[in-house]
PDB file of N, CA and C in Angstrom:
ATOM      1  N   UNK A   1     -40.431 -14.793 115.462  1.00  0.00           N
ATOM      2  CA  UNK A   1     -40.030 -13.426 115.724  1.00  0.00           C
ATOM      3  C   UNK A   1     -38.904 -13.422 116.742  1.00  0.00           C
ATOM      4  N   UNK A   2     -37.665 -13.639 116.211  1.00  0.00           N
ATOM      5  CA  UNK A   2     -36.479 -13.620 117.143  1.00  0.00           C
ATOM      6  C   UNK A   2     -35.672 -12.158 116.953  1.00  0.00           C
ATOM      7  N   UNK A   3     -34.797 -12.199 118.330  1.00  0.00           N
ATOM      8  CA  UNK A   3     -33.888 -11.181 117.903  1.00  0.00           C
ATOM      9  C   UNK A   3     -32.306 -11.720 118.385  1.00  0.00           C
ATOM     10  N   UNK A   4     -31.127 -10.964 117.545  1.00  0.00           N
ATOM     11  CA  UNK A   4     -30.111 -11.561 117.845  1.00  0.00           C
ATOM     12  C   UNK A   4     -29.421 -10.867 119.267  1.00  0.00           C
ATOM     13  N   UNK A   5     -28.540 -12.048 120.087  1.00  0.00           N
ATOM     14  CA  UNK A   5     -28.201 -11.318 120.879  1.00  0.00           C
ATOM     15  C   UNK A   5     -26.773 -10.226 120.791  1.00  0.00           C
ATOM     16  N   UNK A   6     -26.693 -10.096 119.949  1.00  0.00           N
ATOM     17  CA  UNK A   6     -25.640  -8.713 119.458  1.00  0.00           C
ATOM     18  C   UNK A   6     -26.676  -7.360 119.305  1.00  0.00           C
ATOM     19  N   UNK A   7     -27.601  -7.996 119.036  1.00  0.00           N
ATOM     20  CA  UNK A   7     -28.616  -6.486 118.790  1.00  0.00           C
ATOM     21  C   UNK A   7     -29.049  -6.542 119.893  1.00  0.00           C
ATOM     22  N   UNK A   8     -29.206  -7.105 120.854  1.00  0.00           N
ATOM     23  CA  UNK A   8     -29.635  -6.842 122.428  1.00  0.00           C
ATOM     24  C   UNK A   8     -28.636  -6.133 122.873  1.00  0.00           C
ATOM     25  N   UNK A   9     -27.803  -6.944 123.291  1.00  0.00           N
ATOM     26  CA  UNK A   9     -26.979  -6.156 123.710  1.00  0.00           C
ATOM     27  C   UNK A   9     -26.006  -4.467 123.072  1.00  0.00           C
ATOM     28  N   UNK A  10     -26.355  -4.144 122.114  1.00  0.00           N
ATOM     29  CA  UNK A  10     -26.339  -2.697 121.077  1.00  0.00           C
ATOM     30  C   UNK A  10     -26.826  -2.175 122.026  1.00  0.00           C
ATOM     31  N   UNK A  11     -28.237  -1.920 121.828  1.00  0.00           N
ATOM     32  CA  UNK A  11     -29.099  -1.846 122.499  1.00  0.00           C
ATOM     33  C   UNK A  11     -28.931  -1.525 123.798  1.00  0.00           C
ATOM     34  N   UNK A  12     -28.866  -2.293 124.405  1.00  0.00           N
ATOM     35  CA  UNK A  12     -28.736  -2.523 126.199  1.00  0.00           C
ATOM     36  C   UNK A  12     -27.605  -1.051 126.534  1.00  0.00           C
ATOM     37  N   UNK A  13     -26.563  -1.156 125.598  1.00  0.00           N
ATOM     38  CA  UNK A  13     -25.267  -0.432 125.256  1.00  0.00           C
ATOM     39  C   UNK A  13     -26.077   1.086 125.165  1.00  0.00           C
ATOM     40  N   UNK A  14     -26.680   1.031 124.292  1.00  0.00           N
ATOM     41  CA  UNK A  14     -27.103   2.824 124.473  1.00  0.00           C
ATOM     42  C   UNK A  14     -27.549   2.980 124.817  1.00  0.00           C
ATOM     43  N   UNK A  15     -28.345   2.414 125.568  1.00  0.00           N
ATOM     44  CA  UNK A  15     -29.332   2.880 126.593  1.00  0.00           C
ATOM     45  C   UNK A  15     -28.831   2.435 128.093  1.00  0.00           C
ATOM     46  N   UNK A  16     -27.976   2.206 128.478  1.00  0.00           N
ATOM     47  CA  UNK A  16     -27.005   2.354 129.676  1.00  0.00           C
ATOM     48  C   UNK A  16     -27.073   3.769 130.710  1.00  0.00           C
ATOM     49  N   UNK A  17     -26.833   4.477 129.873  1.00  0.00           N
ATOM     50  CA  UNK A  17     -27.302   5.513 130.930  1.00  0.00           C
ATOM     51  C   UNK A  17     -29.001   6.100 131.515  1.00  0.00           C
ATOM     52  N   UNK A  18     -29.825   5.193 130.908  1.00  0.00           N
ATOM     53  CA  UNK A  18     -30.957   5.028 131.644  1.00  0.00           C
ATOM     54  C   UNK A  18     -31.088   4.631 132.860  1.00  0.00           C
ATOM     55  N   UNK A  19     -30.422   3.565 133.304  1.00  0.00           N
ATOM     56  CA  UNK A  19     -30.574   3.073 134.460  1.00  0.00           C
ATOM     57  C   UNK A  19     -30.798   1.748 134.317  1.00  0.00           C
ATOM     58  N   UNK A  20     -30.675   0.815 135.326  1.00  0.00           N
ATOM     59  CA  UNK A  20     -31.100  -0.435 135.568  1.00  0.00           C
ATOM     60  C   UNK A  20     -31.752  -1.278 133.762  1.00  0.00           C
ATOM     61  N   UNK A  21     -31.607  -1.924 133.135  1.00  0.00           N
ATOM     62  CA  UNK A  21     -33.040  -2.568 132.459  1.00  0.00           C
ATOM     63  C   UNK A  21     -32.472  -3.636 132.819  1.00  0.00           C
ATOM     64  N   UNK A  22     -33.937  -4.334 133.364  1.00  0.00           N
ATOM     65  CA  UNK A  22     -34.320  -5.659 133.824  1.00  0.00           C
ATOM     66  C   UNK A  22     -34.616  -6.067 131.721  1.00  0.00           C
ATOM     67  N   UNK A  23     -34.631  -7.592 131.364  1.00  0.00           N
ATOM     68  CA  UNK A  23     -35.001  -8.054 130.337  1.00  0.00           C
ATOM     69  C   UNK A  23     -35.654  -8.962 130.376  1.00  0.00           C
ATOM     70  N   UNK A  24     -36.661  -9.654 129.872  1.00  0.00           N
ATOM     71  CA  UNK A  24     -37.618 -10.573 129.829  1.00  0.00           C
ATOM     72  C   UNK A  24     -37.647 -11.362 128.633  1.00  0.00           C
ATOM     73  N   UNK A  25     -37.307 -12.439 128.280  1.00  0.00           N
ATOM     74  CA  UNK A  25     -37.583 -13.214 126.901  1.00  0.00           C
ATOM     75  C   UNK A  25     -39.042 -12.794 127.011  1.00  0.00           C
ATOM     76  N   UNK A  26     -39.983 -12.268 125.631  1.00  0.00           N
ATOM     77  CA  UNK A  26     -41.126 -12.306 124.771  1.00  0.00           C
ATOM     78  C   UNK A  26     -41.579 -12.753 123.562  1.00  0.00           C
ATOM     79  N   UNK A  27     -41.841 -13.465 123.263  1.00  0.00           N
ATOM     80  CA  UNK A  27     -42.508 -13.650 121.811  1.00  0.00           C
ATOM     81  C   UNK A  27     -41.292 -14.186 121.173  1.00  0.00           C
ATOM     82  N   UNK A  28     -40.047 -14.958 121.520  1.00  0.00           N
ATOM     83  CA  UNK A  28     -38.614 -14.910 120.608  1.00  0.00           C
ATOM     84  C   UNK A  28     -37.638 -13.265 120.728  1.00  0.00           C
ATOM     85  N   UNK A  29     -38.715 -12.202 121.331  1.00  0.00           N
ATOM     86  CA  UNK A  29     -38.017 -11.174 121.503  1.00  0.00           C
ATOM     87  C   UNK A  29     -37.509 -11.055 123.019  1.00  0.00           C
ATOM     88  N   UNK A  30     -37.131  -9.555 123.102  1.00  0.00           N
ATOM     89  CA  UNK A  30     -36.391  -9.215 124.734  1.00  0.00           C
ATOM     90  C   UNK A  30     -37.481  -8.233 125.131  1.00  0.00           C
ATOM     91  N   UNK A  31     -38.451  -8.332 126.076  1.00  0.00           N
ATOM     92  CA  UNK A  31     -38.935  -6.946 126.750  1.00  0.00           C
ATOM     93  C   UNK A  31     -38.010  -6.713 127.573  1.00  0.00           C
ATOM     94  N   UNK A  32     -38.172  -4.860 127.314  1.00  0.00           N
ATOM     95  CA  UNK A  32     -37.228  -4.046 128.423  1.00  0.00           C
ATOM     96  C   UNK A  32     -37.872  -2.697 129.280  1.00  0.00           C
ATOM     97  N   UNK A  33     -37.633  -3.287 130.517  1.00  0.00           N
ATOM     98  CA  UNK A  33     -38.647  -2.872 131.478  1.00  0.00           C
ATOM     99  C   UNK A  33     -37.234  -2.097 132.517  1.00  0.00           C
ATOM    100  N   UNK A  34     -37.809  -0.451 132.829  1.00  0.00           N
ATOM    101  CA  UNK A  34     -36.920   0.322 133.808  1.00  0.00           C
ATOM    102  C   UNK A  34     -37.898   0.276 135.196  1.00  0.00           C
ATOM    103  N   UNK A  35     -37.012   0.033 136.509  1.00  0.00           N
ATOM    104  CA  UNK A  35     -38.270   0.469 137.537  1.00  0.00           C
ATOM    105  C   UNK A  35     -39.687  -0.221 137.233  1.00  0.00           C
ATOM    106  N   UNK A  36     -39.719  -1.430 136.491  1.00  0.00           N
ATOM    107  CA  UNK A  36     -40.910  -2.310 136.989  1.00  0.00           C
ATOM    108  C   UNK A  36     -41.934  -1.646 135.472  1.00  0.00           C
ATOM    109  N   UNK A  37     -41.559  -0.401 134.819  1.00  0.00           N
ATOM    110  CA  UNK A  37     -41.892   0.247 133.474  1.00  0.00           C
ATOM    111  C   UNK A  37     -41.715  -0.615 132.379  1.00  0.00           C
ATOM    112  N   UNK A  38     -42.551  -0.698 131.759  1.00  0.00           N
ATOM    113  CA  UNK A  38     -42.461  -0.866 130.022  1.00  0.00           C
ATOM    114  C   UNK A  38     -41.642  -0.077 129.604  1.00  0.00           C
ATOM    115  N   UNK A  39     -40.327  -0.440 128.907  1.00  0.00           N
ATOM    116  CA  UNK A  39     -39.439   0.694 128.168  1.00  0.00           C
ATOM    117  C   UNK A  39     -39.936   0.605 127.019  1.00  0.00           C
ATOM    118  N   UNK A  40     -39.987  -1.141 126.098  1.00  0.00           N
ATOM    119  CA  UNK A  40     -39.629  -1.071 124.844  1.00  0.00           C
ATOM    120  C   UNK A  40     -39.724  -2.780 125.166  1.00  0.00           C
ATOM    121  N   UNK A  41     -39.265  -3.642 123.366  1.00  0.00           N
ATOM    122  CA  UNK A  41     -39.564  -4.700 123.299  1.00  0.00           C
ATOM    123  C   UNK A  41     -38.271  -4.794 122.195  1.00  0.00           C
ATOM    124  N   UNK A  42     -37.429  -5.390 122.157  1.00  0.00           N
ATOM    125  CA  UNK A  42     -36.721  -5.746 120.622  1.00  0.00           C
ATOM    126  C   UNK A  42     -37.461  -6.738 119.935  1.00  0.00           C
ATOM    127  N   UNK A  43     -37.438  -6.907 119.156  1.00  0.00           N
ATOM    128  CA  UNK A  43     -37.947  -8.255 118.075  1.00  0.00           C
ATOM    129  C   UNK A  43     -38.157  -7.765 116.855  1.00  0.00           C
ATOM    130  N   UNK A  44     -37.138  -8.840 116.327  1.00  0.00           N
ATOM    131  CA  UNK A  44     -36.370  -8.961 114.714  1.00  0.00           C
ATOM    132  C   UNK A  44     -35.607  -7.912 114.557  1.00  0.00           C
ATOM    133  N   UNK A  45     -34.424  -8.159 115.286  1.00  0.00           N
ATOM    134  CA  UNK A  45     -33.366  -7.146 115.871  1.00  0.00           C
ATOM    135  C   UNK A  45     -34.392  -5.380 115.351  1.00  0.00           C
ATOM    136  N   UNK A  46     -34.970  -5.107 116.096  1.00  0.00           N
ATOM    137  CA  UNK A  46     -35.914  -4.168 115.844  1.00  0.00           C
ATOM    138  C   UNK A  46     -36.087  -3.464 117.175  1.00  0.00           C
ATOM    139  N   UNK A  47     -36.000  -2.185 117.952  1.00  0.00           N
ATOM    140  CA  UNK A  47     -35.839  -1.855 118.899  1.00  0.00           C
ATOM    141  C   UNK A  47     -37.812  -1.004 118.330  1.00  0.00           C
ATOM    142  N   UNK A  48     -38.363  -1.246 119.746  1.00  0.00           N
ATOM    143  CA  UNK A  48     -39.629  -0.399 119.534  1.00  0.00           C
ATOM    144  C   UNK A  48     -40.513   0.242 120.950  1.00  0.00           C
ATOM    145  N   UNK A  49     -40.206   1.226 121.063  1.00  0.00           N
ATOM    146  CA  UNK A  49     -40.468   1.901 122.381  1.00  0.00           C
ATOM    147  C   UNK A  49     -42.383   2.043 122.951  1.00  0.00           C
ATOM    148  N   UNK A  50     -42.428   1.815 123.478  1.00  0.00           N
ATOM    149  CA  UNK A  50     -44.379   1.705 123.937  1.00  0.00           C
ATOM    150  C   UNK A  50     -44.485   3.331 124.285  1.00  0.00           C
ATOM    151  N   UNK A  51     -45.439   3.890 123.408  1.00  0.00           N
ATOM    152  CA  UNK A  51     -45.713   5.340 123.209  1.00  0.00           C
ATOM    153  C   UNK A  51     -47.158   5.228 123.911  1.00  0.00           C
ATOM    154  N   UNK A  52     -47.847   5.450 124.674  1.00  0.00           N
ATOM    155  CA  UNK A  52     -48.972   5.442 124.678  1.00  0.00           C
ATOM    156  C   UNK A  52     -49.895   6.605 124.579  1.00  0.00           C
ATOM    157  N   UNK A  53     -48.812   7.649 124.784  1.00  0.00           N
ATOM    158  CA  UNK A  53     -49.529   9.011 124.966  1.00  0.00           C
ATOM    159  C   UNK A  53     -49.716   9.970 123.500  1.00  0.00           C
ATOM    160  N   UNK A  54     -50.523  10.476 123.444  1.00  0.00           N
ATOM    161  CA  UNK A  54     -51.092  10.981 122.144  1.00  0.00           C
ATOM    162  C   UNK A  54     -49.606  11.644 121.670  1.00  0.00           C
ATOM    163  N   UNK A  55     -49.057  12.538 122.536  1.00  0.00           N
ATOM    164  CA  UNK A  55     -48.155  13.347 121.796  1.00  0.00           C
ATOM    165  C   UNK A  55     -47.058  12.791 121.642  1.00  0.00           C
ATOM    166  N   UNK A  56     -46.249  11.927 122.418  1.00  0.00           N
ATOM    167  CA  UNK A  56     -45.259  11.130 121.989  1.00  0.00           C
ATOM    168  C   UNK A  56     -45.760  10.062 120.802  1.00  0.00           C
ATOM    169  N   UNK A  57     -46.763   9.357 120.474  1.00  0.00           N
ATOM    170  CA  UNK A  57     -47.258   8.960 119.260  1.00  0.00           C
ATOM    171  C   UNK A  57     -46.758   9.667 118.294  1.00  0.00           C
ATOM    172  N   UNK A  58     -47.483  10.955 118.352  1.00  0.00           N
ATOM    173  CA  UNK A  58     -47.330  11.974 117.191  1.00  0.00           C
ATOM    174  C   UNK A  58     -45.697  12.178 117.082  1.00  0.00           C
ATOM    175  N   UNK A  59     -45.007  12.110 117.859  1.00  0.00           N
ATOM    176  CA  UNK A  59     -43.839  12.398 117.433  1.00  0.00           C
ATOM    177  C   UNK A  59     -42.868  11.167 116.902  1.00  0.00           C
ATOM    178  N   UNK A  60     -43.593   9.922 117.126  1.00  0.00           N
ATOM    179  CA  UNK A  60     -42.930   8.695 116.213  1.00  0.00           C
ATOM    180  C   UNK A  60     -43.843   8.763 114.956  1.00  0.00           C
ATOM    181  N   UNK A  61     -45.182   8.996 114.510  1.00  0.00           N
ATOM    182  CA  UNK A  61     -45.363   9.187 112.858  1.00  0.00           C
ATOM    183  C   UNK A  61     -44.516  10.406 112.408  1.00  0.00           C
ATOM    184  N   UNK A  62     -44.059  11.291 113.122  1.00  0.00           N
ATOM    185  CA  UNK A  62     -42.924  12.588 112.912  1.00  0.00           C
ATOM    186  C   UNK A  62     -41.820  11.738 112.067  1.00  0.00           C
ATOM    187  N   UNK A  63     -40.876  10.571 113.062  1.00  0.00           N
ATOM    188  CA  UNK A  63     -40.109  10.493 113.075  1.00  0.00           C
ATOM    189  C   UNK A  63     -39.764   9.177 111.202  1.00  0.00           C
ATOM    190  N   UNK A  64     -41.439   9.308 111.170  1.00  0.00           N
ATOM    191  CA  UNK A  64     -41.560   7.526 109.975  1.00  0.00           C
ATOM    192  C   UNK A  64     -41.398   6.482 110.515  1.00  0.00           C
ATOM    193  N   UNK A  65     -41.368   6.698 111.805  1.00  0.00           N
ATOM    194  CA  UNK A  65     -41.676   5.221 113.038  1.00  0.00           C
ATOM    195  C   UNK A  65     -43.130   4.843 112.295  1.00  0.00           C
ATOM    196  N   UNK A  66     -42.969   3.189 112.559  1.00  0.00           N
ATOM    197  CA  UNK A  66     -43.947   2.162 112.322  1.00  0.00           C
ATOM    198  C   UNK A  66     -44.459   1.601 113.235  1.00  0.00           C
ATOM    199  N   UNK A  67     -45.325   1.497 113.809  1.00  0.00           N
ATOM    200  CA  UNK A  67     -46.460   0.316 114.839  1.00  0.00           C
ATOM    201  C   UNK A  67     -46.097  -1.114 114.704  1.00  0.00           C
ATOM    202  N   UNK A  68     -45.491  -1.506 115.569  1.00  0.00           N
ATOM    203  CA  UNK A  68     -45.353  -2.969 115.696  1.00  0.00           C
ATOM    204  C   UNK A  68     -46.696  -4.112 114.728  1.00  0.00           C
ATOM    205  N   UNK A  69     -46.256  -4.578 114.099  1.00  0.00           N
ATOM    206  CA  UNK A  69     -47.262  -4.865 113.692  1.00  0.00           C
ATOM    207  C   UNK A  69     -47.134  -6.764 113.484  1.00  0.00           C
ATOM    208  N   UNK A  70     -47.913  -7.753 113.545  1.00  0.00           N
ATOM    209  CA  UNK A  70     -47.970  -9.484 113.047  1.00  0.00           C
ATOM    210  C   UNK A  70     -48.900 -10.142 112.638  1.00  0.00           C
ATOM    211  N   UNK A  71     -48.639 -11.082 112.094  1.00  0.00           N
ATOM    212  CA  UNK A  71     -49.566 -11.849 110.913  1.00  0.00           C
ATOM    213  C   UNK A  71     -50.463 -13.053 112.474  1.00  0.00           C
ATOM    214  N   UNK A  72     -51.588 -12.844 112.190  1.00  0.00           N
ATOM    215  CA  UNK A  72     -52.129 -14.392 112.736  1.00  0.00           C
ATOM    216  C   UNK A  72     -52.615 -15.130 111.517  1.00  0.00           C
ATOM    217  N   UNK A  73     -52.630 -16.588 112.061  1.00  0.00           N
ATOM    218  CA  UNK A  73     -53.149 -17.339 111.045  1.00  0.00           C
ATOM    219  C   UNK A  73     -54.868 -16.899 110.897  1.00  0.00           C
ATOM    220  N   UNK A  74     -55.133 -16.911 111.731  1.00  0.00           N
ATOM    221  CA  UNK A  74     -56.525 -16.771 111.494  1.00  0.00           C
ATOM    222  C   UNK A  74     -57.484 -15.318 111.292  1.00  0.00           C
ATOM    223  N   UNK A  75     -56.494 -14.449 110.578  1.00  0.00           N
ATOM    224  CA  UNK A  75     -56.696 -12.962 110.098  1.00  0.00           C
ATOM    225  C   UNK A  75     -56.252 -13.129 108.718  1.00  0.00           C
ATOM    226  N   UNK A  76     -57.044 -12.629 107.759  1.00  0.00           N
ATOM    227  CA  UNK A  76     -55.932 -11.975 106.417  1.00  0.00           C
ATOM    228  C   UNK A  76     -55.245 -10.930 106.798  1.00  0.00           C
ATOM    229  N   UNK A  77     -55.726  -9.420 107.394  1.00  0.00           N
ATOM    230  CA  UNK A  77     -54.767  -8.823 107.732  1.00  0.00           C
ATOM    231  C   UNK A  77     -53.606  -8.473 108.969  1.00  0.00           C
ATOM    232  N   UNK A  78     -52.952  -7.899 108.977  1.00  0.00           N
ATOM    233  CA  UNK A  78     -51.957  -7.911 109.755  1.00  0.00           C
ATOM    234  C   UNK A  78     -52.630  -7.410 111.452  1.00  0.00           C
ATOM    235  N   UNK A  79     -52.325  -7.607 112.320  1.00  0.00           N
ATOM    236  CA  UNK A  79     -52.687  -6.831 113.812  1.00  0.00           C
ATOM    237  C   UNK A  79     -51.854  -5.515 114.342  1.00  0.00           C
ATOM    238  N   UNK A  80     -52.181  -4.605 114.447  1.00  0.00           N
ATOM    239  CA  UNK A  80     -51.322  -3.615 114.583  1.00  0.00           C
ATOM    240  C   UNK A  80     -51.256  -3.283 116.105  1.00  0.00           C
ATOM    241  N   UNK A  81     -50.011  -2.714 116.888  1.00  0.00           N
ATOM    242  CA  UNK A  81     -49.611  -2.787 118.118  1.00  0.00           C
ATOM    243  C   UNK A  81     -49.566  -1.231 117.982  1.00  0.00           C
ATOM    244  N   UNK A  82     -50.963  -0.306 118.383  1.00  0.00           N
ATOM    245  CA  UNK A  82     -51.036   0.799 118.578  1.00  0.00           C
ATOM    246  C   UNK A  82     -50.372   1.556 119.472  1.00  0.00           C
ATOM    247  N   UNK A  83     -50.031   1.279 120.348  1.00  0.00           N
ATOM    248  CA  UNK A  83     -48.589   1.474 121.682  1.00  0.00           C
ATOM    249  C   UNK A  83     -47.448   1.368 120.975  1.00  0.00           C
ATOM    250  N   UNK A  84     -46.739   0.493 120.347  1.00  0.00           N
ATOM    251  CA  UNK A  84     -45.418  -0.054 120.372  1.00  0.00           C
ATOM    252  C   UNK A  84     -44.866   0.212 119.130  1.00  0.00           C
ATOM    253  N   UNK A  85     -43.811   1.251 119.086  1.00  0.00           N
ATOM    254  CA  UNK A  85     -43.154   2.302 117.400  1.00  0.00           C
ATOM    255  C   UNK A  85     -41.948   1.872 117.440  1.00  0.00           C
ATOM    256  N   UNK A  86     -41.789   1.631 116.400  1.00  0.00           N
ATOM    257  CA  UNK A  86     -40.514   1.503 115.760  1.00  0.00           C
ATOM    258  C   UNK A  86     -39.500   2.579 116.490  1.00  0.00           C
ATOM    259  N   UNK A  87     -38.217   2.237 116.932  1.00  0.00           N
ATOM    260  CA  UNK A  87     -37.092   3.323 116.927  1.00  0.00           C
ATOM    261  C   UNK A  87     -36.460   3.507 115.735  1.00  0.00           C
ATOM    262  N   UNK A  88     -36.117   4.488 114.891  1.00  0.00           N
ATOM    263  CA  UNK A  88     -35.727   5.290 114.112  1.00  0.00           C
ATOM    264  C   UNK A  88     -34.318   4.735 114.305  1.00  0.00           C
ATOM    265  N   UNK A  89     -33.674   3.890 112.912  1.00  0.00           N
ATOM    266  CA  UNK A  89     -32.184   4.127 113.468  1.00  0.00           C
ATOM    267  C   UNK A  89     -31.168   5.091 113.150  1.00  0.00           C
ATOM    268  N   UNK A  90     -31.320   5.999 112.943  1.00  0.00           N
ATOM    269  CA  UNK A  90     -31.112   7.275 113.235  1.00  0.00           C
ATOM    270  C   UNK A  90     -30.704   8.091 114.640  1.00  0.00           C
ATOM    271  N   UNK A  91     -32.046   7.845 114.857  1.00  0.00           N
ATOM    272  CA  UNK A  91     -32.122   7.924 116.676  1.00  0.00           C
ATOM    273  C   UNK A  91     -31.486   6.979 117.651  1.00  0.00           C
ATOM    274  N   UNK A  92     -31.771   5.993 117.374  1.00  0.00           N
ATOM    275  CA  UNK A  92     -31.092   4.238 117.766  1.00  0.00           C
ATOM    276  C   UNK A  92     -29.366   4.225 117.819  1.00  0.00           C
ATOM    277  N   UNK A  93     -29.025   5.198 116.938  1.00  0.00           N
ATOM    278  CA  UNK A  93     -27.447   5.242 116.330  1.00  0.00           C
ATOM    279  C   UNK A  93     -27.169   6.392 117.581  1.00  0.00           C
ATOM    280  N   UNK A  94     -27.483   7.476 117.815  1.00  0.00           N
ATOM    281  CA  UNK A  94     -27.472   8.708 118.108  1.00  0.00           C
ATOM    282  C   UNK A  94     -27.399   8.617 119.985  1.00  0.00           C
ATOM    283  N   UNK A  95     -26.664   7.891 120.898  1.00  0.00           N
ATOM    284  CA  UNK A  95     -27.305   7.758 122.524  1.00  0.00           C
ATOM    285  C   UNK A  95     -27.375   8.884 123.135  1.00  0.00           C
ATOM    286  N   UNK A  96     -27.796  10.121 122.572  1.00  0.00           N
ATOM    287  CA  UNK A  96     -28.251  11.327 123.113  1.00  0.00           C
ATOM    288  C   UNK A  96     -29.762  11.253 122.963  1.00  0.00           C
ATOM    289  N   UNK A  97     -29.998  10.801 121.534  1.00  0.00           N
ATOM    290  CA  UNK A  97     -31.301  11.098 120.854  1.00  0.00           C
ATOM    291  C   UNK A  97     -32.204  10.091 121.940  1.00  0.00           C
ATOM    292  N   UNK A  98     -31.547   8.932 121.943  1.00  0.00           N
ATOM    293  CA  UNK A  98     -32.298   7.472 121.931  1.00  0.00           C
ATOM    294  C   UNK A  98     -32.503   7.943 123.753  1.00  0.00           C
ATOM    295  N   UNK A  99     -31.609   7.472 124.830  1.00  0.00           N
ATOM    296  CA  UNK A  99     -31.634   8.330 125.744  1.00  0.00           C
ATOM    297  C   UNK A  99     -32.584   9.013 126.084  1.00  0.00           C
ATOM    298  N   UNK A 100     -32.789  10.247 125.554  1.00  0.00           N
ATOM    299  CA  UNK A 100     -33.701  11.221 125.619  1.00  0.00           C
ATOM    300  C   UNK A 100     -35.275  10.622 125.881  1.00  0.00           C
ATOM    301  N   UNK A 101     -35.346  10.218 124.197  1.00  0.00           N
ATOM    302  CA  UNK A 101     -36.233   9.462 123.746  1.00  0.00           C
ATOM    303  C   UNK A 101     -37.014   8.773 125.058  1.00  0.00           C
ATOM    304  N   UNK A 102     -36.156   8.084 125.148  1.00  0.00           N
ATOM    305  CA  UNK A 102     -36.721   6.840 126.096  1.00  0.00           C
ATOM    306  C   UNK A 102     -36.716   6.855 127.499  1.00  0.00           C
ATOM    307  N   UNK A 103     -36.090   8.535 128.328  1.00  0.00           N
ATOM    308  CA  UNK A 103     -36.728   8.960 129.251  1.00  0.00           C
ATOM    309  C   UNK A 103     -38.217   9.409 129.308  1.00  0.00           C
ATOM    310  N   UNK A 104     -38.101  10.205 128.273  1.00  0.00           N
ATOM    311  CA  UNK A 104     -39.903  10.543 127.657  1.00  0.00           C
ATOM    312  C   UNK A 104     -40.885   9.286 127.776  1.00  0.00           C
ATOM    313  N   UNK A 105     -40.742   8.482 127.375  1.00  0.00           N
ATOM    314  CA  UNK A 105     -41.558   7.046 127.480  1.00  0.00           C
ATOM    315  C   UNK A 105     -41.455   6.490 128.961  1.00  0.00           C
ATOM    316  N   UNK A 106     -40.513   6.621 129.413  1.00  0.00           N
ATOM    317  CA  UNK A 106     -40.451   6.366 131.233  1.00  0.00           C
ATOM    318  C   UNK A 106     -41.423   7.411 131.656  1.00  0.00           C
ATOM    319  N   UNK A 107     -41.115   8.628 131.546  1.00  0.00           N
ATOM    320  CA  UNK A 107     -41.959   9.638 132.107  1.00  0.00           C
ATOM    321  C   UNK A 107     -43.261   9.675 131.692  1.00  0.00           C
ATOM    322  N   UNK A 108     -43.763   9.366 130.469  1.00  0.00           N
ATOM    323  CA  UNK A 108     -45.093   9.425 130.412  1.00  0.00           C
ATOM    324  C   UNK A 108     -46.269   8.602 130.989  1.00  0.00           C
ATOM    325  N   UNK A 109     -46.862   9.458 131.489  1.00  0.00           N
ATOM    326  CA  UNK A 109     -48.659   9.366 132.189  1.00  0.00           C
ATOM    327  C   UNK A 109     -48.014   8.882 133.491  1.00  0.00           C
ATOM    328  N   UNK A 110     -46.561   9.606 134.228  1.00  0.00           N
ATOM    329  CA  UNK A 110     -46.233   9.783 135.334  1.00  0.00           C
ATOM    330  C   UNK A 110     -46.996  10.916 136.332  1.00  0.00           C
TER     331      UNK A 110
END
C-alpha cells in the first residue's frame, strides 16, 4: 500500500492553507497530522480524512466516500477502517471544498 510522492505533495498543495502538516511514513502511506491532530492518511495515491463523528460520517456516505478498507491474510473478508473516508475527488480538486472539509475534521469532538 504505497503512495506516490507527486500525490503527496498535490495534496500537501491544497491543503496549504490549513496550516502546518507535520507527515509521517504509514503502512507505505503518508499520515497527516495538524497541531499534533489526525488530519487524514494518503495511501494508494488516495487521500482519506478520519471522520469520527456521527455527522461528518454521514456526510462522507453523502458524498459516495468509501471506508478505508484491507485484505489480511488471515481473514477472507476485507477489514474496514470505520473512521477513515475516502476524499471525493471532486472535493480533492476543489481547495475551497477540501479546505473546508478538513477544518471540520480538525474541529471535531473539539
Amino acid at each position: 500500500m504505497s503512495t506516490s510522492p507527486e500525490f503527496t505533495d498535490y495534496v500537501l498543495d491544497q491543503l496549504t492553507s490549513v496550516g502546518v502538516i507535520q507527515t509521517t511514513k504509514m503502512f507505505g502511506g503518508v499520515l497527516l497530522k495538524v497541531d499534533n491532530k489526525q488530519l487524514g492518511v494518503i495511501i494508494m495515491d488516495t487521500l482519506y480524512f478520519k471522520a469520527k463523528e456521527p455527522e461528518l460520517q454521514k456526510r462522507f456516505e453523502e458524498m459516495d466516500s468509501e471506508q478505508f478498507e484491507y485484505n489480511r491474510k488471515d481473514r477472507d473478508e476485507p477489514v474496514v477502517s470505520k473512521n477513515w473516508w475516502s476524499v471525493p475527488e471532486e472535493v480533492l480538486e476543489n481547495r475551497e471544498k477540501v479546505v473546508a472539509l478538513a477544518y471540520d475534521i480538525l474541529l471535531q469532538g473539539s
